[in-house]
Protein backbone atom coordinates (compact mmCIF):
# COMPACT_ATOMS: atom_id res chain seq x y z
CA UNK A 1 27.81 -30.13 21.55
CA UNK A 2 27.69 -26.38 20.35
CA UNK A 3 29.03 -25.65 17.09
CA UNK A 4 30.73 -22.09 17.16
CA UNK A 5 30.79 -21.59 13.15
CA UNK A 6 28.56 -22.04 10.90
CA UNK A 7 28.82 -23.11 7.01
CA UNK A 8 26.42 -23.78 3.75
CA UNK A 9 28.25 -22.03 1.20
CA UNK A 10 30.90 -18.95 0.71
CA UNK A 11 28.72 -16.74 -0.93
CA UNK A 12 28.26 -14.38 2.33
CA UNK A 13 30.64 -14.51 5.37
CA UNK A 14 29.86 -12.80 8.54
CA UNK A 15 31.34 -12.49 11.31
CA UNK A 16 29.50 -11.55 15.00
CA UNK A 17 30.76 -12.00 18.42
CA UNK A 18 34.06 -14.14 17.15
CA UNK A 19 32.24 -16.09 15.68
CA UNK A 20 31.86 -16.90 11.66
CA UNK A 21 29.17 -17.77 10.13
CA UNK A 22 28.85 -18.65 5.77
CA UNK A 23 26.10 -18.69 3.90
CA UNK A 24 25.02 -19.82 0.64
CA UNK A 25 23.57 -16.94 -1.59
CA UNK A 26 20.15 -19.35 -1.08
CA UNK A 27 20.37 -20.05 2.17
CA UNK A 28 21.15 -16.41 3.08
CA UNK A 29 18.63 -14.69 0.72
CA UNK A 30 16.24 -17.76 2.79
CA UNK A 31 17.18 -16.97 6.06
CA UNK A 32 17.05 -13.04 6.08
CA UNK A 33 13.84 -13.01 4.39
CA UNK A 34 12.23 -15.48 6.72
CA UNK A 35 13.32 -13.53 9.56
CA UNK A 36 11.99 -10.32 8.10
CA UNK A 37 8.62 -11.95 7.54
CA UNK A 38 8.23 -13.32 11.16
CA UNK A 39 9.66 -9.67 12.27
CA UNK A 40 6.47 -8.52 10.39
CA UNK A 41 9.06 -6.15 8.90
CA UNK A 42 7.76 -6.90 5.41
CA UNK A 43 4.87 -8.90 3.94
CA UNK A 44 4.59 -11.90 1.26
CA UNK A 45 5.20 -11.39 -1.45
CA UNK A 46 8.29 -10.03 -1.94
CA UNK A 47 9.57 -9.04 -5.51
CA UNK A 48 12.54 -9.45 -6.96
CA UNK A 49 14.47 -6.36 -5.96
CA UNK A 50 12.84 -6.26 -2.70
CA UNK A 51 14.25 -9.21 -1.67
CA UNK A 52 18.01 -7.70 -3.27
CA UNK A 53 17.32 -4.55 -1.07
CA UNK A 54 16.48 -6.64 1.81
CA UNK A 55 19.45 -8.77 1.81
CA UNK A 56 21.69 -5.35 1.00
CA UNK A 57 20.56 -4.00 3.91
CA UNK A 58 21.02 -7.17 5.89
CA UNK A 59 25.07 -7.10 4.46
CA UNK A 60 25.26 -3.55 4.42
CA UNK A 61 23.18 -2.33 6.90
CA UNK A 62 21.75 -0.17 4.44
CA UNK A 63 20.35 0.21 0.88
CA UNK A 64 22.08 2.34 -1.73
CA UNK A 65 19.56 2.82 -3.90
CA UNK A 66 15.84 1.58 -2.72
């Protein structure tokens, strides 16, 4: 059975394709940053306020002030 939404928290809510998915602020900041690193879009470790821009520009699609 396919689940169409999916749900860990209501810290981030995103919708994509009529779909909706919520995140956690943990799972989220988890999930993004996992997917950078196997995207080889970043390398371990991150800081701090990398990890803020990189889930800014994940929300946002970009980062106000990197």
């Amino acid at each position: 059975m396919l689940c169409e939404d999916f749900h860990s928290g209501d810290d981030v809510v995103m919708e994509f394709l009529g779909r909706t998915y919520s995140f956690s602020r943990r799972d989220f900041d988890q999930r993004v940053v996992r997917a950078a690193l196997d995207l080889a879009l970043v390398t371990a470790p991150l800081s701090r306020p990398e990890r803020d821009d990189l889930l800014a520009a994940a929300v946002a699609g970009a980062v106000a002030d990197p």
